[in-house]
Structure formats: structure tokens, C-alpha cells
C-alpha atoms as a PDB file:
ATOM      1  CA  UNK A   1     -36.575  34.737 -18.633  1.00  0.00           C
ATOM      2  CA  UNK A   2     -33.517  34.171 -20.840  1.00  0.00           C
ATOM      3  CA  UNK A   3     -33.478  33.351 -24.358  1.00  0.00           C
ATOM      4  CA  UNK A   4     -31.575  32.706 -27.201  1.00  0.00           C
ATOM      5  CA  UNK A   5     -32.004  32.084 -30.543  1.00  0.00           C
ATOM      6  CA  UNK A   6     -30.890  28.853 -32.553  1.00  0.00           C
ATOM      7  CA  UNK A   7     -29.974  28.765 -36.275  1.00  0.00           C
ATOM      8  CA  UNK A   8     -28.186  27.667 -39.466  1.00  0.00           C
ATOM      9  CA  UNK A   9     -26.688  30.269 -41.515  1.00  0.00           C
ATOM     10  CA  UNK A  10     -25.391  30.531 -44.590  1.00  0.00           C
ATOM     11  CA  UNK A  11     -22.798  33.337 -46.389  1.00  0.00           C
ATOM     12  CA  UNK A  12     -21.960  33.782 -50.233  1.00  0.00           C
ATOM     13  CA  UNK A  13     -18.430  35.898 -50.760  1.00  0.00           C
ATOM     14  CA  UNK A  14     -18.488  38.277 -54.146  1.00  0.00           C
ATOM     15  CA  UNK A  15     -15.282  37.053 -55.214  1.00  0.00           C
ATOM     16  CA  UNK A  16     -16.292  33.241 -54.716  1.00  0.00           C
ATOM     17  CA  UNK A  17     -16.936  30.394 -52.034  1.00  0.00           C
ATOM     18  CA  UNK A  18     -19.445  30.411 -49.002  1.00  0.00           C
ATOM     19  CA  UNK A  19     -19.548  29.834 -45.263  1.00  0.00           C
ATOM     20  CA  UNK A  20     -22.127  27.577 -43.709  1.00  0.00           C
ATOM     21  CA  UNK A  21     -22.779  26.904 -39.515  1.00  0.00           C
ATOM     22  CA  UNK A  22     -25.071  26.858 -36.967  1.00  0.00           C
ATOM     23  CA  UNK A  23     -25.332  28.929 -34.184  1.00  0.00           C
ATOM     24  CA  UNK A  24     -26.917  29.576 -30.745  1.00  0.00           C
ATOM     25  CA  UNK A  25     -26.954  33.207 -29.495  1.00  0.00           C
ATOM     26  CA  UNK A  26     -28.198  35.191 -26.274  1.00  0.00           C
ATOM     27  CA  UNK A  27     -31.289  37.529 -27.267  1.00  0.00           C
ATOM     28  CA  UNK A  28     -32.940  40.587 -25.897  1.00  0.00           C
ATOM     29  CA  UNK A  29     -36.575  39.962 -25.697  1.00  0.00           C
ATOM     30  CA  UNK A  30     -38.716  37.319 -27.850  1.00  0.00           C
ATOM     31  CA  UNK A  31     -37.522  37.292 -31.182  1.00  0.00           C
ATOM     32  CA  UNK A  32     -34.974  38.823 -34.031  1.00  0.00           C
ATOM     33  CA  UNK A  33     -35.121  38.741 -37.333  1.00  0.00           C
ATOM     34  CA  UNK A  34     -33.260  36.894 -40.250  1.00  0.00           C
ATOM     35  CA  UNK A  35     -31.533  40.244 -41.171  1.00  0.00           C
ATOM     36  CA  UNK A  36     -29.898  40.842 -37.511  1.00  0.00           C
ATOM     37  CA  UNK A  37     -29.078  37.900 -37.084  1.00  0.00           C
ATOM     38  CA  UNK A  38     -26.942  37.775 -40.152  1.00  0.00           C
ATOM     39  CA  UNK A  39     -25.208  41.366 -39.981  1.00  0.00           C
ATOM     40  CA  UNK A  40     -24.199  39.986 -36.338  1.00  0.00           C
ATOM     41  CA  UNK A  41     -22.339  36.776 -37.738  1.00  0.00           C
ATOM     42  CA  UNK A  42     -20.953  39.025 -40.723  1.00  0.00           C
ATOM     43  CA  UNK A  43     -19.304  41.853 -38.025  1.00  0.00           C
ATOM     44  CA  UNK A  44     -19.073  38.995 -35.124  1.00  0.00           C
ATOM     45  CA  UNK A  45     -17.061  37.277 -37.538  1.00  0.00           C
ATOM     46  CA  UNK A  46     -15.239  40.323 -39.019  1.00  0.00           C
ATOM     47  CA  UNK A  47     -15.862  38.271 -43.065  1.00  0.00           C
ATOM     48  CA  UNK A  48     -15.495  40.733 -45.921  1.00  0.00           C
ATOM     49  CA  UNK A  49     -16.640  40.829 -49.322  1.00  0.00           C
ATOM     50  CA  UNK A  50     -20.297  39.301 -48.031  1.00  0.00           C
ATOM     51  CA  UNK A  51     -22.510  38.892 -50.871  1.00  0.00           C
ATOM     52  CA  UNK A  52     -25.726  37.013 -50.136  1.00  0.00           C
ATOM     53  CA  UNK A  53     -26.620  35.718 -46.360  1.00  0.00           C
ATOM     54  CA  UNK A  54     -29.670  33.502 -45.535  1.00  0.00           C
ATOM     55  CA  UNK A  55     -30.528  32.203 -42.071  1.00  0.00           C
ATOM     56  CA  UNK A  56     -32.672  29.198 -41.640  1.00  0.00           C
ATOM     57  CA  UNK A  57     -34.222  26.679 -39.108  1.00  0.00           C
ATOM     58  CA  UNK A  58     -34.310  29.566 -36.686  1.00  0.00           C
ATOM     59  CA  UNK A  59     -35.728  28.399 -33.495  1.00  0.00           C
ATOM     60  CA  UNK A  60     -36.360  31.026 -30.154  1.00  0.00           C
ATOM     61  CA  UNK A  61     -35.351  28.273 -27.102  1.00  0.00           C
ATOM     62  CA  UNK A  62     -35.421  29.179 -23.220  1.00  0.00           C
ATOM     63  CA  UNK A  63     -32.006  29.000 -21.855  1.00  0.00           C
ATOM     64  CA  UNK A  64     -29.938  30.833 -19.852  1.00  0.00           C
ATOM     65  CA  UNK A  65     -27.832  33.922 -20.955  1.00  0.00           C
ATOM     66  CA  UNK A  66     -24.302  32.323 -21.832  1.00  0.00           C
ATOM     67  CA  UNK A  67     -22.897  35.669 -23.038  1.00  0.00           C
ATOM     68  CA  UNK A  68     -23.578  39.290 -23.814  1.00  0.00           C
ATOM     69  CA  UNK A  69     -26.948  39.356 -25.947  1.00  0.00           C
ATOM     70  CA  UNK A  70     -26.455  40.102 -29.385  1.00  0.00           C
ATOM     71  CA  UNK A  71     -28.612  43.263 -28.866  1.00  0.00           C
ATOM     72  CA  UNK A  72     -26.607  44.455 -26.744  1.00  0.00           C
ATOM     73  CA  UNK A  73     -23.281  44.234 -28.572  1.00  0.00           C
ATOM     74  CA  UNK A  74     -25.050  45.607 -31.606  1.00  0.00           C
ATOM     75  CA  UNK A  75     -25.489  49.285 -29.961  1.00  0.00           C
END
């Protein structure tokens, strides 16, 4: 069974301004946390200078695999 995760995420920069999106990623098994899902958008993303991250409304949905899983990439 495929899943992915959706979620809205949001980045602080230590010298100033923020990033804010939503997302909807291919998963490995049933769940991820907050914490992995963030350090993927921070390298996915290739940002620098990341102070705080928070993820919210995170939601596991059924779906098929659109992409390499996030777990996978993160080896």
C-alpha cells in the first residue's frame, strides 16, 4: 500500500525572513515524524542559514508512490 504524507511547513532564516508551503511526499511505511520531515525540505530544498522549522496539519493519506520516498533519498 502506498502512502504519503501531507503537510504545511514552515522555516525561520538566522539572518531574517521565513519560508512557508505545503507539501505532499512519498513515505516508507506508516508514519514520519515532524523532525524528518523538515530536515528533508531543508536539504530537498538546499536553504541555508535555517533557524527554526515547524511542520503542521500533517496528515498520512493512501496514494500512490509519485516519486522516490523520502526515506529512501534520506540514506
Amino acid at each position: 500500500m502506498d502512502k504519503r504524507v501531507q503537510f504545511d511547513f514552515y522555516i525561520e532564516f538566522t539572518k531574517g525572513g521565513s519560508l512557508q508551503g505545503q507539501e505532499r511526499l512519498d513515505i516508507d511505511g506508516d508514519d514520519i515524524n515532524d523532525e524528518e520531515l523538515a530536515k528533508y525540505i531543508v536539504e530537498d530544498m538546499r536553504l541555508l542559514m535555517v533557524g527554526e522549522d515547524r511542520i503542521h496539519n500533517k496528515k498520512i493519506i493512501i496514494e500512490k508512490h509519485k516519486r522516490k520516498s523520502i526515506d529512501k533519498k534520506l540514506e
